[in-house]
N, C-alpha and C. Protein backbone atom coordinates (compact mmCIF):
# COMPACT_ATOMS: atom_id res chain seq x y z
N UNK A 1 25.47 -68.20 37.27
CA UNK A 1 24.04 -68.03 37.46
C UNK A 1 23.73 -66.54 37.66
N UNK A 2 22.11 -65.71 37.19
CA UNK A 2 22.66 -64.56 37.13
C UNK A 2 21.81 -64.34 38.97
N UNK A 3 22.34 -63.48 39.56
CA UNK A 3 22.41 -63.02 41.06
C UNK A 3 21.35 -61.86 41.09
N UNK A 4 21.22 -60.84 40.17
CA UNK A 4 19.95 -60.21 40.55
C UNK A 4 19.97 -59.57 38.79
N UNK A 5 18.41 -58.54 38.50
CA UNK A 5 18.64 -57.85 37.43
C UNK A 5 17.64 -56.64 37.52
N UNK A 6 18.20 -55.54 36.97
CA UNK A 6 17.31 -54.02 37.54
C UNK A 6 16.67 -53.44 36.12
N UNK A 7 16.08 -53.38 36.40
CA UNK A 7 15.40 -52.65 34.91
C UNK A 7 15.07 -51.20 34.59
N UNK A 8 16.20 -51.06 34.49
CA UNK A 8 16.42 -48.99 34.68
C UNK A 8 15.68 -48.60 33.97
N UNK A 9 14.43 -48.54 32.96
CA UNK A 9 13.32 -48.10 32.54
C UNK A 9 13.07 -47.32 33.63
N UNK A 10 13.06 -47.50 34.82
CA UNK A 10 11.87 -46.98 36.20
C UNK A 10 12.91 -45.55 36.22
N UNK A 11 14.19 -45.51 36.46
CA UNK A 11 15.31 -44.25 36.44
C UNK A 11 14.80 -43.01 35.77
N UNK A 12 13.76 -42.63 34.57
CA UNK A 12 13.63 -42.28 34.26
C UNK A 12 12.58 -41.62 34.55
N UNK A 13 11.61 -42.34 34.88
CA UNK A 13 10.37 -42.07 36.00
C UNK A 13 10.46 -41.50 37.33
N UNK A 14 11.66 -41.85 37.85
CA UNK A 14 12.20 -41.29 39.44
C UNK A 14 12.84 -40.61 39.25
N UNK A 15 13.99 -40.17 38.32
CA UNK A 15 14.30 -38.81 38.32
C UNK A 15 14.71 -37.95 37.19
N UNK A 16 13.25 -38.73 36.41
CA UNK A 16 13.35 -37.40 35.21
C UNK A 16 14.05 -37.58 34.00
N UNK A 17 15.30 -38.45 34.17
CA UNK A 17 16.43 -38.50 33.08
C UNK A 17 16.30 -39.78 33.02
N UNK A 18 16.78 -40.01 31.56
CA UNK A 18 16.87 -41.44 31.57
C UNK A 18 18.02 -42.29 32.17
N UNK A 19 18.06 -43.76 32.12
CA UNK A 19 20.14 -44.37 32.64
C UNK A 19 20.24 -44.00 30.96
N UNK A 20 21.85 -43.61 31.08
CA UNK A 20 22.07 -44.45 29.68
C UNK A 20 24.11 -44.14 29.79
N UNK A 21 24.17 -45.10 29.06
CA UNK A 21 26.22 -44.58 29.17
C UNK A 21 26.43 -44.49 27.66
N UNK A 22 27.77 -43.59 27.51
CA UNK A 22 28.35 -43.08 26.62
C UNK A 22 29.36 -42.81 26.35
N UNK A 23 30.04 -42.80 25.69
CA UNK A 23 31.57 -43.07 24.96
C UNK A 23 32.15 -41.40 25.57
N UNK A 24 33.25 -41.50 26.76
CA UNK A 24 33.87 -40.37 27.39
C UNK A 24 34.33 -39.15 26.09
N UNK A 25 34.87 -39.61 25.03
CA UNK A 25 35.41 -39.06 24.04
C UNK A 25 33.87 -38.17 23.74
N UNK A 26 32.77 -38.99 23.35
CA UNK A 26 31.51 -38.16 23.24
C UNK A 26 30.93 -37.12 24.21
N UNK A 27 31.25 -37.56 25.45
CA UNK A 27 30.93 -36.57 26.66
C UNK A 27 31.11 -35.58 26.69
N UNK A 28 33.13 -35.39 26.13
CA UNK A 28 33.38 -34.13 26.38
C UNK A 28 33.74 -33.69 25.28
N UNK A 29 33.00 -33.97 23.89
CA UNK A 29 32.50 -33.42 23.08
C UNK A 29 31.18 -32.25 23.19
N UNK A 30 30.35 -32.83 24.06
CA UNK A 30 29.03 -31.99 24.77
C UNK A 30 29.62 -31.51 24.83
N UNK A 31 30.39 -31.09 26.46
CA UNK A 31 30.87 -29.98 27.08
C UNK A 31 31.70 -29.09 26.27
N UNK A 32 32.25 -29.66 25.13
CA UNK A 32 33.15 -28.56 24.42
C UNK A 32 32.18 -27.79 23.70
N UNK A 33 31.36 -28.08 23.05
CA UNK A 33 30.42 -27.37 22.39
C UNK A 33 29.40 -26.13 23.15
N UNK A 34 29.32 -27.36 24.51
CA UNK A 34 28.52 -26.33 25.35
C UNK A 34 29.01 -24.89 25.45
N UNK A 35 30.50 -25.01 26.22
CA UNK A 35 31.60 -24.39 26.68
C UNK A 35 31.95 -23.28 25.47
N UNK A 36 31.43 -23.64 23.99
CA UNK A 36 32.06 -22.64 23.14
C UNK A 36 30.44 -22.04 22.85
N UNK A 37 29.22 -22.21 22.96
CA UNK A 37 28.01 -21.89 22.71
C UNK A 37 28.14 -20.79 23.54
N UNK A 38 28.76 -20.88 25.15
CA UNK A 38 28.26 -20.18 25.88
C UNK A 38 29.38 -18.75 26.31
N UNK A 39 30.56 -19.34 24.86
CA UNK A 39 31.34 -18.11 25.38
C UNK A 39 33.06 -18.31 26.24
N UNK A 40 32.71 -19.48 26.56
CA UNK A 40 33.79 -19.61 27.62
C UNK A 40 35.28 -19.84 26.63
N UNK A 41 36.73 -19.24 27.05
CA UNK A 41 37.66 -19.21 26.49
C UNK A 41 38.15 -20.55 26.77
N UNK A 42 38.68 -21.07 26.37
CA UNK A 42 39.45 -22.48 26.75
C UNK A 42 40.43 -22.40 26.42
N UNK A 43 41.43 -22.61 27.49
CA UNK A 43 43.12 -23.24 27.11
C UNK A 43 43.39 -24.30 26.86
N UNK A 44 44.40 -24.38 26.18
CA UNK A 44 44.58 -26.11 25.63
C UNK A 44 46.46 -26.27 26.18
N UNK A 45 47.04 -27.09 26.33
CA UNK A 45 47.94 -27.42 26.56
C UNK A 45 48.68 -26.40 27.80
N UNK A 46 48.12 -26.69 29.14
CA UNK A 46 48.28 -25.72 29.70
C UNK A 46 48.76 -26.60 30.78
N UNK A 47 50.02 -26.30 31.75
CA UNK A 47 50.07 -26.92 32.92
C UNK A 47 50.49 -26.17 34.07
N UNK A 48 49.36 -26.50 35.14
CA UNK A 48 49.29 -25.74 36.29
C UNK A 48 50.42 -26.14 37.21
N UNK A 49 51.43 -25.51 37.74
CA UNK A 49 52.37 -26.03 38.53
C UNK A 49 52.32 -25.31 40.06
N UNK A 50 51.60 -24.29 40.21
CA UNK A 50 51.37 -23.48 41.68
C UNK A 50 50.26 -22.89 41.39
N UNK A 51 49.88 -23.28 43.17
CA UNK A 51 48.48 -21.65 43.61
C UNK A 51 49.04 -21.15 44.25
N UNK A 52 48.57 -19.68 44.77
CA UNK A 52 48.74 -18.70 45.68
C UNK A 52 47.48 -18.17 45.93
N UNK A 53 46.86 -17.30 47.26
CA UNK A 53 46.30 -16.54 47.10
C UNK A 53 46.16 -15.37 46.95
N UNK A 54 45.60 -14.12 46.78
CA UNK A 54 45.89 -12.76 46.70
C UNK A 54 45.05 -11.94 47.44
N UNK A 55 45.05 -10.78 47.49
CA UNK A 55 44.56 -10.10 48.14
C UNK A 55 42.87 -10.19 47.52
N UNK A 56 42.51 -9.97 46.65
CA UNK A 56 40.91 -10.18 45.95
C UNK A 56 40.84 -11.80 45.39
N UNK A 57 41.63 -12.48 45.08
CA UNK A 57 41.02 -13.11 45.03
C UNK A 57 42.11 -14.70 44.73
N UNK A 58 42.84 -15.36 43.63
CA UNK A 58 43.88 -16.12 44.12
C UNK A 58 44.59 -16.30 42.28
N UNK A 59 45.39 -17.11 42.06
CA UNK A 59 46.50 -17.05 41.16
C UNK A 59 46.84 -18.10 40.45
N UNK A 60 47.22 -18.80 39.55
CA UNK A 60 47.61 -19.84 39.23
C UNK A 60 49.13 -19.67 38.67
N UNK A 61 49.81 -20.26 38.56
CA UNK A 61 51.24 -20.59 37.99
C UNK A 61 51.50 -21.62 37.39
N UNK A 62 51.75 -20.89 35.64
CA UNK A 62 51.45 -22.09 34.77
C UNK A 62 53.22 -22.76 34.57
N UNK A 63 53.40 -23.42 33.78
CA UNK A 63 54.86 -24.22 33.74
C UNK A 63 55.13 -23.53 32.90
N UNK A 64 54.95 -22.60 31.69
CA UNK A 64 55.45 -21.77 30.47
C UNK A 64 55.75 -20.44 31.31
N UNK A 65 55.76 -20.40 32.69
CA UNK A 65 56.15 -19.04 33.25
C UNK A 65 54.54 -18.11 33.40
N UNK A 66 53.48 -18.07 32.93
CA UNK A 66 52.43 -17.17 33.17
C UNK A 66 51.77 -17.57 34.11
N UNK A 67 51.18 -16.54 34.59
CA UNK A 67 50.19 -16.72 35.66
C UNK A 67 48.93 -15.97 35.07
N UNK A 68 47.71 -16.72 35.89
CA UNK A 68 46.25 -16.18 35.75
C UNK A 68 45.69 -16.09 37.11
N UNK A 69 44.80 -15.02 37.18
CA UNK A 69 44.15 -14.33 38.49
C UNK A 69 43.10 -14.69 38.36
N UNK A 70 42.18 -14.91 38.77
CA UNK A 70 40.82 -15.15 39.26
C UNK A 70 39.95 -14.56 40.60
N UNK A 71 38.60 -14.22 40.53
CA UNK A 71 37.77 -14.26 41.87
C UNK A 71 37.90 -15.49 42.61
N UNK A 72 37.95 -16.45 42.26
CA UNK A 72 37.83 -18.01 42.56
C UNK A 72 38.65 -19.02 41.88
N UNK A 73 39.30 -19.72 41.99
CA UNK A 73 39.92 -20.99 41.26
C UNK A 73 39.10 -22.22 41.75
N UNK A 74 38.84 -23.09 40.72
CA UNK A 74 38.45 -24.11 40.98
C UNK A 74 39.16 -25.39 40.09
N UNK A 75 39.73 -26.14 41.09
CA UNK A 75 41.03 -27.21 40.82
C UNK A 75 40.41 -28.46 40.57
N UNK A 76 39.94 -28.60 38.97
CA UNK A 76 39.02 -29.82 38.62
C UNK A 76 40.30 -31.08 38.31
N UNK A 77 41.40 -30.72 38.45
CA UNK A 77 42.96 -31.85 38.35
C UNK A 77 42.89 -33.02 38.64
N UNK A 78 41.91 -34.05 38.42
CA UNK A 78 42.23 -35.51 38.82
C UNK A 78 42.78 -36.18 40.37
N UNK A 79 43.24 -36.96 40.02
CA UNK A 79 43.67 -37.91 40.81
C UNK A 79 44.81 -37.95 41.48
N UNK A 80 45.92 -37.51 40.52
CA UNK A 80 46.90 -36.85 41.00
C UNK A 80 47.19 -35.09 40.57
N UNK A 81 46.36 -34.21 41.52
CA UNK A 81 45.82 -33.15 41.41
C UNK A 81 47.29 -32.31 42.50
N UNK A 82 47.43 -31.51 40.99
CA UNK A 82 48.58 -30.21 41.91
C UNK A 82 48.07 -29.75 42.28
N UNK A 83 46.74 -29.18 43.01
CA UNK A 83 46.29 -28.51 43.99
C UNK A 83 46.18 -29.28 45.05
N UNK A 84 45.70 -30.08 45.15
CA UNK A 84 45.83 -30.97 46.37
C UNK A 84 46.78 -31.49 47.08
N UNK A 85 48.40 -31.57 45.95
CA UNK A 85 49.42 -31.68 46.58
C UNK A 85 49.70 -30.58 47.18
N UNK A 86 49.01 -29.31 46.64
CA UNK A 86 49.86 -28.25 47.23
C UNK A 86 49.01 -27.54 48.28
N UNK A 87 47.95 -28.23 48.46
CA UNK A 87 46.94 -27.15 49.56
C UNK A 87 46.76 -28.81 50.53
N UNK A 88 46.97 -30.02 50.54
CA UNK A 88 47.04 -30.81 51.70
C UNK A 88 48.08 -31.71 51.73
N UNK A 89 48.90 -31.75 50.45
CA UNK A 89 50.21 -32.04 51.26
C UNK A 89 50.38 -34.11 50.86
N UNK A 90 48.93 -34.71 51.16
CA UNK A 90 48.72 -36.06 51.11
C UNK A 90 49.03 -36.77 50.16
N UNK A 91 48.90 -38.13 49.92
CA UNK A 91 49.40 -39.15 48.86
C UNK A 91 48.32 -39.94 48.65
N UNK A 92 48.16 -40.88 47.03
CA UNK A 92 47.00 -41.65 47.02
C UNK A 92 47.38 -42.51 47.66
N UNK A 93 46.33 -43.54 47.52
CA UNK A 93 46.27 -44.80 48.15
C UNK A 93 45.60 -45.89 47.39
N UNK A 94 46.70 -46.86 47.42
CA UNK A 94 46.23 -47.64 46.01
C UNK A 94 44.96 -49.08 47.09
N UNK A 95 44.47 -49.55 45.86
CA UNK A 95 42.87 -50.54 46.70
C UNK A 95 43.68 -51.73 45.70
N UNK A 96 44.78 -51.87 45.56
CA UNK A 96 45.63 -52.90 45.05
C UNK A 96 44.76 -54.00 43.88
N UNK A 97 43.69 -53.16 43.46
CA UNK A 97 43.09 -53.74 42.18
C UNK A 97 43.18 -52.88 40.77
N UNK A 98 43.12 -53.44 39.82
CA UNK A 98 43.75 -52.71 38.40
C UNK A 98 42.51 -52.99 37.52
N UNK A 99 42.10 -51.69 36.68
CA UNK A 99 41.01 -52.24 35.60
C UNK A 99 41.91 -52.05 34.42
N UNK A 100 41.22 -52.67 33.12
CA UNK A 100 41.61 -53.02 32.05
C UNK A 100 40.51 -52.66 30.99
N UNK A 101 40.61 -52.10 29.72
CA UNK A 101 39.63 -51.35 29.10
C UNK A 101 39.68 -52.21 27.84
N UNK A 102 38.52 -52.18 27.32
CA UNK A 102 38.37 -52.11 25.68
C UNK A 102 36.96 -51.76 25.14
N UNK A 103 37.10 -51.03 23.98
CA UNK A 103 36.09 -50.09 23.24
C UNK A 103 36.28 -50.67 21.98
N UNK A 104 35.37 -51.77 21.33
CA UNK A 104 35.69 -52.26 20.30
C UNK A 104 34.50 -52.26 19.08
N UNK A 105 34.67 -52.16 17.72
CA UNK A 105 33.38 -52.62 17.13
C UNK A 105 32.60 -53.64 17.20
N UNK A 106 31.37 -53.58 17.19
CA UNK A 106 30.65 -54.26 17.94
C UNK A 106 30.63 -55.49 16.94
N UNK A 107 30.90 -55.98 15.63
CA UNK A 107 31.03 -57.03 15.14
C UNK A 107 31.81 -58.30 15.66
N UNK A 108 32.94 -57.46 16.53
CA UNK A 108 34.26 -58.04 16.93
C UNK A 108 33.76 -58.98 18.33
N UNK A 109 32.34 -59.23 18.70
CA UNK A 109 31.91 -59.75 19.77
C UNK A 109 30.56 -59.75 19.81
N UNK A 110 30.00 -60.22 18.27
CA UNK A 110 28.31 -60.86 18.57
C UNK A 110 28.67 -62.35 18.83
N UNK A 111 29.63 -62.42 18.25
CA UNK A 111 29.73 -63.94 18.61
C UNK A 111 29.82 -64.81 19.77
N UNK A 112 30.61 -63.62 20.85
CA UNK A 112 30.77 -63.86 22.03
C UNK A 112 29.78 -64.38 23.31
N UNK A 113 28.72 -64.54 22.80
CA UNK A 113 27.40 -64.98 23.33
C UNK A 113 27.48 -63.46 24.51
N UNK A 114 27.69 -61.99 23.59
CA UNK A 114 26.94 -61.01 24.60
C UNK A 114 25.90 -60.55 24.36
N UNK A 115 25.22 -59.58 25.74
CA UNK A 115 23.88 -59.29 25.61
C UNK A 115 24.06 -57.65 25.03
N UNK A 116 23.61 -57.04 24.24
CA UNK A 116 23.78 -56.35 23.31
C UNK A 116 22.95 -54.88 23.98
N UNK A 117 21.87 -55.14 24.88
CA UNK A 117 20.86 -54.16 24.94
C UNK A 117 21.01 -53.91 26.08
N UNK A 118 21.76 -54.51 26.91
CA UNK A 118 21.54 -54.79 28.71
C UNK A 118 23.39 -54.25 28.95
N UNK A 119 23.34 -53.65 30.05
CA UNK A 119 24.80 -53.55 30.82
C UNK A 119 24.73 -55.00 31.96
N UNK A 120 25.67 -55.86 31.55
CA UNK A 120 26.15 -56.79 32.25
C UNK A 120 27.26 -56.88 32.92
N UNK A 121 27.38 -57.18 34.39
CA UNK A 121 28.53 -57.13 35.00
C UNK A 121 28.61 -58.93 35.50
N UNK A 122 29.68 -59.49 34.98
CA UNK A 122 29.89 -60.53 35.40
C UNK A 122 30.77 -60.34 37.12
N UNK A 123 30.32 -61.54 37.77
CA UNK A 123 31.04 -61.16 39.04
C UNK A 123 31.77 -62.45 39.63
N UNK A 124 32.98 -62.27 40.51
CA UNK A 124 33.75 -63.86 40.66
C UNK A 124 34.72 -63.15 42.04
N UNK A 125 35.06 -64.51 42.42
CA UNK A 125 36.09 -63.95 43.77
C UNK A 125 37.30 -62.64 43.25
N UNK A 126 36.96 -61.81 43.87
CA UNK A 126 38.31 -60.30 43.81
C UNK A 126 38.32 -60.12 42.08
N UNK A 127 37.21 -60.32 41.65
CA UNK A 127 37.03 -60.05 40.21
C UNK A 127 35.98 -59.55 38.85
N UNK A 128 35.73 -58.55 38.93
CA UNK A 128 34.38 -58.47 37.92
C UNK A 128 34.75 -57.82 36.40
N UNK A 129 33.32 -58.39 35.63
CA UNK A 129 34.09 -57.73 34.08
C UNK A 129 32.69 -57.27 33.61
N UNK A 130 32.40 -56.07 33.05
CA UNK A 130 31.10 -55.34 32.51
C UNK A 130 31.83 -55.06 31.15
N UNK A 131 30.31 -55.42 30.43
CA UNK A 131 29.69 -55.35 29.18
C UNK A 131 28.97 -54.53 28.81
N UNK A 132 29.08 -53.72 27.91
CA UNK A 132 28.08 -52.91 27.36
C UNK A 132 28.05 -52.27 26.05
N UNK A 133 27.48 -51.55 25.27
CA UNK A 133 26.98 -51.39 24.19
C UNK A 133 27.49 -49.75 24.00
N UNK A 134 27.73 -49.00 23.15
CA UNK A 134 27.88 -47.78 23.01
C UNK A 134 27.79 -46.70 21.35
N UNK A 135 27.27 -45.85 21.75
CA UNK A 135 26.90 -45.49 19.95
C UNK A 135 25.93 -46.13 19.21
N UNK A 136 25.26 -46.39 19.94
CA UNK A 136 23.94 -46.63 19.24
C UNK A 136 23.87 -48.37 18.80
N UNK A 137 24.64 -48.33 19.86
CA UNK A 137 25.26 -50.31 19.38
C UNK A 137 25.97 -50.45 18.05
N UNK A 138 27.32 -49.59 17.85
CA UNK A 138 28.09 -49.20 16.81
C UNK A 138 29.78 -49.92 17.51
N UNK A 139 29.40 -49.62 18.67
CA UNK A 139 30.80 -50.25 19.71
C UNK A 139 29.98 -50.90 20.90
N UNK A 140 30.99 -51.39 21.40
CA UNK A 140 30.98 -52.38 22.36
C UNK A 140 32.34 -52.31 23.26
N UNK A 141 31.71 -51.97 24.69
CA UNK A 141 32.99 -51.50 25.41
C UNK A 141 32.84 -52.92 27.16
N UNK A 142 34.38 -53.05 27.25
CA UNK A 142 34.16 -53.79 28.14
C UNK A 142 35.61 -53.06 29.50
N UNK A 143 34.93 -53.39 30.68
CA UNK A 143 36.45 -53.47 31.85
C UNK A 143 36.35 -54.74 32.43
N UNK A 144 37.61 -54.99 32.47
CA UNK A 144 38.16 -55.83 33.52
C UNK A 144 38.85 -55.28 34.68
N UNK A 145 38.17 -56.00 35.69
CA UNK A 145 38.54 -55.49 37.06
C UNK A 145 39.23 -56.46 38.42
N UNK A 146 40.46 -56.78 38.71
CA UNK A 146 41.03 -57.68 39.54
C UNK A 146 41.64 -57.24 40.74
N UNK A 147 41.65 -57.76 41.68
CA UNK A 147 43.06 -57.57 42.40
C UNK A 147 43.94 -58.37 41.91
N UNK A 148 45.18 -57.52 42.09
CA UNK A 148 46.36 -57.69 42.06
C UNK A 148 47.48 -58.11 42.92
N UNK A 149 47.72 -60.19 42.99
CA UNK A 149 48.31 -60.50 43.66
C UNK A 149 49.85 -59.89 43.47
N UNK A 150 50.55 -59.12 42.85
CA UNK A 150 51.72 -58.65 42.87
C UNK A 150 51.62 -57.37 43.31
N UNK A 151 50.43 -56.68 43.28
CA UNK A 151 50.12 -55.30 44.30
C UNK A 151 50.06 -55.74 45.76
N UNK A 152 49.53 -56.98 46.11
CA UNK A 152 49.52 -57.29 47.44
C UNK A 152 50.68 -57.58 48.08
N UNK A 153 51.78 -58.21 48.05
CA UNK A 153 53.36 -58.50 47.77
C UNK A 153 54.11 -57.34 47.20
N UNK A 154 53.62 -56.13 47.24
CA UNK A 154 53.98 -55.00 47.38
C UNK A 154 55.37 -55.18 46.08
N UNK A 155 54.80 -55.68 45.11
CA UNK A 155 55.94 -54.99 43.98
C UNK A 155 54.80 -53.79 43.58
N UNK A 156 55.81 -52.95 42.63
CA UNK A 156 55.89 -51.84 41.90
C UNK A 156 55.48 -52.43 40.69
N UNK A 157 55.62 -53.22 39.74
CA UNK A 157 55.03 -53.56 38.53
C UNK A 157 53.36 -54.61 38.23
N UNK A 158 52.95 -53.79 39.06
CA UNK A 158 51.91 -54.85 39.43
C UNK A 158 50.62 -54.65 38.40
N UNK A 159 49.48 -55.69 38.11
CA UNK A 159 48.50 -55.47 37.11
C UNK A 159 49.13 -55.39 35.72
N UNK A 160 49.92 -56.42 35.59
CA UNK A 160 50.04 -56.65 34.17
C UNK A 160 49.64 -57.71 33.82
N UNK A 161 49.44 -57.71 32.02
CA UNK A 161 48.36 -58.22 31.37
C UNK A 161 49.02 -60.46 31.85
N UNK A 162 49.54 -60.66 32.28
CA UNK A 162 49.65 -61.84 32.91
C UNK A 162 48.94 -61.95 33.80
N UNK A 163 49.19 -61.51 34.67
CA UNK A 163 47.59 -61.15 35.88
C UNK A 163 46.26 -61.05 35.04
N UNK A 164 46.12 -60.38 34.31
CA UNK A 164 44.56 -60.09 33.82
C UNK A 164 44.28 -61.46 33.35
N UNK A 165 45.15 -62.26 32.53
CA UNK A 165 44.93 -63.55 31.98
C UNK A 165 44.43 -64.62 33.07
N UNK A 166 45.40 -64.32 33.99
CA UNK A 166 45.04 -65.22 35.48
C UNK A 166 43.93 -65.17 35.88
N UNK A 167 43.92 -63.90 36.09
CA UNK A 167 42.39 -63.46 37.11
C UNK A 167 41.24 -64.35 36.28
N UNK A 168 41.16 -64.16 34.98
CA UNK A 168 39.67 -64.33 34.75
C UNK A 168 39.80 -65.99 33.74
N UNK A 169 41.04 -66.69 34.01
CA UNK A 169 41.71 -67.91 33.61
C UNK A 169 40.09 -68.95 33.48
N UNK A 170 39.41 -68.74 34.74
CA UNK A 170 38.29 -69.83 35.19
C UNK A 170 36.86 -69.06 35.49
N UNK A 171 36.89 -68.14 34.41
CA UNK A 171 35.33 -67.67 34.23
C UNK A 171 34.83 -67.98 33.11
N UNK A 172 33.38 -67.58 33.13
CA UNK A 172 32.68 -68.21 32.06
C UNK A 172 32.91 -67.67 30.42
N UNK A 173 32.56 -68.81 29.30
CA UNK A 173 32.82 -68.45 27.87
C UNK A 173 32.71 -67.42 27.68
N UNK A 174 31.40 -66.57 27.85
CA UNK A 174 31.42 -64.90 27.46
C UNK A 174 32.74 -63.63 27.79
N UNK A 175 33.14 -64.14 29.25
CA UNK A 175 33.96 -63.12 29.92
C UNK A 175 35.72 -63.83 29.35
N UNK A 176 35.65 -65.07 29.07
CA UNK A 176 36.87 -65.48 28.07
C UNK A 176 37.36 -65.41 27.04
N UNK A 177 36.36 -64.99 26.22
CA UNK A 177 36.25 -64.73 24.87
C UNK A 177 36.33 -63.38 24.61
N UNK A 178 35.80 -62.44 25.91
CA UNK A 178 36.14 -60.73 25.64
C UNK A 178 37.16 -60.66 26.16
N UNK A 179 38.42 -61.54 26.85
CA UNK A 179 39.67 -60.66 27.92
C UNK A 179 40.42 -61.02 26.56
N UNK A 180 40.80 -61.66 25.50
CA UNK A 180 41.90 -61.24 24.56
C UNK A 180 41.26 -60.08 24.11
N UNK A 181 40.47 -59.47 23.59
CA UNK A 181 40.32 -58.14 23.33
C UNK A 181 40.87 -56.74 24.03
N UNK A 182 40.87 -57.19 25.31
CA UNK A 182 41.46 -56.04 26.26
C UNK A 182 42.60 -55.04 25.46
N UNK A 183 42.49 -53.87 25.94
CA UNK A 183 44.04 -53.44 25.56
C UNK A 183 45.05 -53.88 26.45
N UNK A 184 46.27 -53.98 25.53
CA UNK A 184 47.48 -54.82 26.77
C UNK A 184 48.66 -53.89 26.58
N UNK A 185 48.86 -52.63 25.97
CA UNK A 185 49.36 -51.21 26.25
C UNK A 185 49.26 -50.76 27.46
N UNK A 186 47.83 -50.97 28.08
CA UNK A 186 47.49 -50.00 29.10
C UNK A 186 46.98 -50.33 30.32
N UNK A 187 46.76 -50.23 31.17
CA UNK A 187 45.29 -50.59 32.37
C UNK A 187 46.05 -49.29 33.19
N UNK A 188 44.88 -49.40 34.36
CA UNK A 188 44.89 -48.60 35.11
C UNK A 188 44.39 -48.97 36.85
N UNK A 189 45.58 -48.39 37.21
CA UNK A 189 45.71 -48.97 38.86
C UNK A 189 44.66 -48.37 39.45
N UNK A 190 44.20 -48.75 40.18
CA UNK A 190 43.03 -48.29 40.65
C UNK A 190 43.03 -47.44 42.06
N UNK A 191 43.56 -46.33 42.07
CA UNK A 191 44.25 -45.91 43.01
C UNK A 191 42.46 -44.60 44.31
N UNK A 192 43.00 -44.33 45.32
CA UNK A 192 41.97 -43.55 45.83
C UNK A 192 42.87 -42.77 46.42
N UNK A 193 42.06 -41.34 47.41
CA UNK A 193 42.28 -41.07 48.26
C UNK A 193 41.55 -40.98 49.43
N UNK A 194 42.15 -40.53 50.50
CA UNK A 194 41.44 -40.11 52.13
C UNK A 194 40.57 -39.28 51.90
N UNK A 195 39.73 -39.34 52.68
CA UNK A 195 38.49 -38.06 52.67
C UNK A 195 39.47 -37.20 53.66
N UNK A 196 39.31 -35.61 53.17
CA UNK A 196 39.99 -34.38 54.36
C UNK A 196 38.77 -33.82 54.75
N UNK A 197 38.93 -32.92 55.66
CA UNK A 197 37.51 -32.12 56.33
C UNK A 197 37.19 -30.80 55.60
N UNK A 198 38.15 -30.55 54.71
CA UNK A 198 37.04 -29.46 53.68
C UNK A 198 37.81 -29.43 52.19
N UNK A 199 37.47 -29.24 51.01
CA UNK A 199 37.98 -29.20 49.80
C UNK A 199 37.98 -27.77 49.44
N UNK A 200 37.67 -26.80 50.53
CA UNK A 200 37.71 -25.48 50.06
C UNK A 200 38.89 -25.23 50.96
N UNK A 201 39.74 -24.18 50.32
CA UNK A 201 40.99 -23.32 51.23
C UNK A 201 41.02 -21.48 50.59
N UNK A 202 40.61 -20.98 51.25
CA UNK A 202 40.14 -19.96 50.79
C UNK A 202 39.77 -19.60 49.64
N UNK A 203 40.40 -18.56 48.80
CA UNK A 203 38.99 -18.64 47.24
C UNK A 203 39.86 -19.79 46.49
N UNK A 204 40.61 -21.10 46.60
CA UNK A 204 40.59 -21.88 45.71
C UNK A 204 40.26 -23.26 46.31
N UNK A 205 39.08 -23.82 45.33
CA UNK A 205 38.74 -25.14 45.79
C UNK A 205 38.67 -26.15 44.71
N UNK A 206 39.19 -27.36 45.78
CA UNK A 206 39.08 -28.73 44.94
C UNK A 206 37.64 -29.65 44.50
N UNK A 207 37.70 -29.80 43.21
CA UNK A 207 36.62 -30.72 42.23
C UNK A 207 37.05 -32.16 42.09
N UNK A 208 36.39 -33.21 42.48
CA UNK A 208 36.62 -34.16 41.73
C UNK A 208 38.71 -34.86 42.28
């Protein structure tokens, strides 16, 4: 039964921009273009293995042996971020639930009784799966999202595509008919960290 529904038309009115989602690959397509419009050099295959600071300002230490100086560093590194190992030391912390992706042509699931124009999130005990549309309704992208009774029982191989089958075994036709589509190469543990009391350590600070 559906539980509530928002009509993000108004988002646009309150702050200016419209909602809308978009294919990550397209995102940072923008930004690359932006990034070369405006001048900025970009490295490509580059891996940061140390900071330091310096007297003006701080250092990076790449894995090919070079280093780069800066006024400021700013450590945009993910999730498992070498700056953060190396300026607090801490570990993630997994929320013992795993999502599961697929980005498919959108032919591959009119049939599926989905809603084409609307972002739908189906929802169920320790389980949800969103629907949505992308490229101009050219693709059709979905996640699956579970806990993971073999993350809870503390194995190491946990959130595999047997689990994903489980989890969503006794949900409705729409959300049954999109989990064989999933990719079953991949998912992703759904890991966090602790909040610390500042993301700045002198001129180099953590992003994201």
């Amino acid at each position: 039964r559906e539980l509530t529904r928002l009509d993000l038309r108004d988002v646009e009115r309150r702050y200016g921009f419209p909602y809308m989602v978009i294919h990550r690959s397209d995102l940072h397509g923008i930004f690359l273009r932006a990034c070369q419009r405006a001048g900025v050099e970009l490295l490509t295959d580059q891996t940061v293995v140390g900071y330091e600071h310096t007297d003006g300002g701080a250092r990076i230490h790449l894995e090919n042996g070079r280093t780069e100086e800066a006024p400021v560093i700013i450590a945009a590194d993910g999730l498992h971020s070498v700056a953060r190992r190396k300026l607090v030391g801490d570990d993630v912390v997994s929320s013992d639930y795993v999502a599961y992706r697929a980005a498919v042509p959108i032919d591959k699931v009119r049939d599926n009784g989905i809603a084409e124009k609307d972002v739908t999130v189906y929802v169920g005990p320790r389980c949800h799966f969103v629907q949505y549309a992308l490229r101009g309704g050219d693709m059709f992208n979905q996640v699956a999202v579970f806990e993971s009774p073999k993350a809870l029982a503390g194995k190491d191989d946990w959130g595999t595509p047997d689990e994903l089958d489980a989890a969503f075994a006794a949900t409705c036709d729409t959300v049954r008919k999109g989990i064989p589509l999933m990719w079953r190469d991949r998912w992703w543990q759904m890991l966090d960290r602790d909040p610390i009391e500042t993301w700045v350590h002198g001129r180099i600070a953590l992003l994201g």
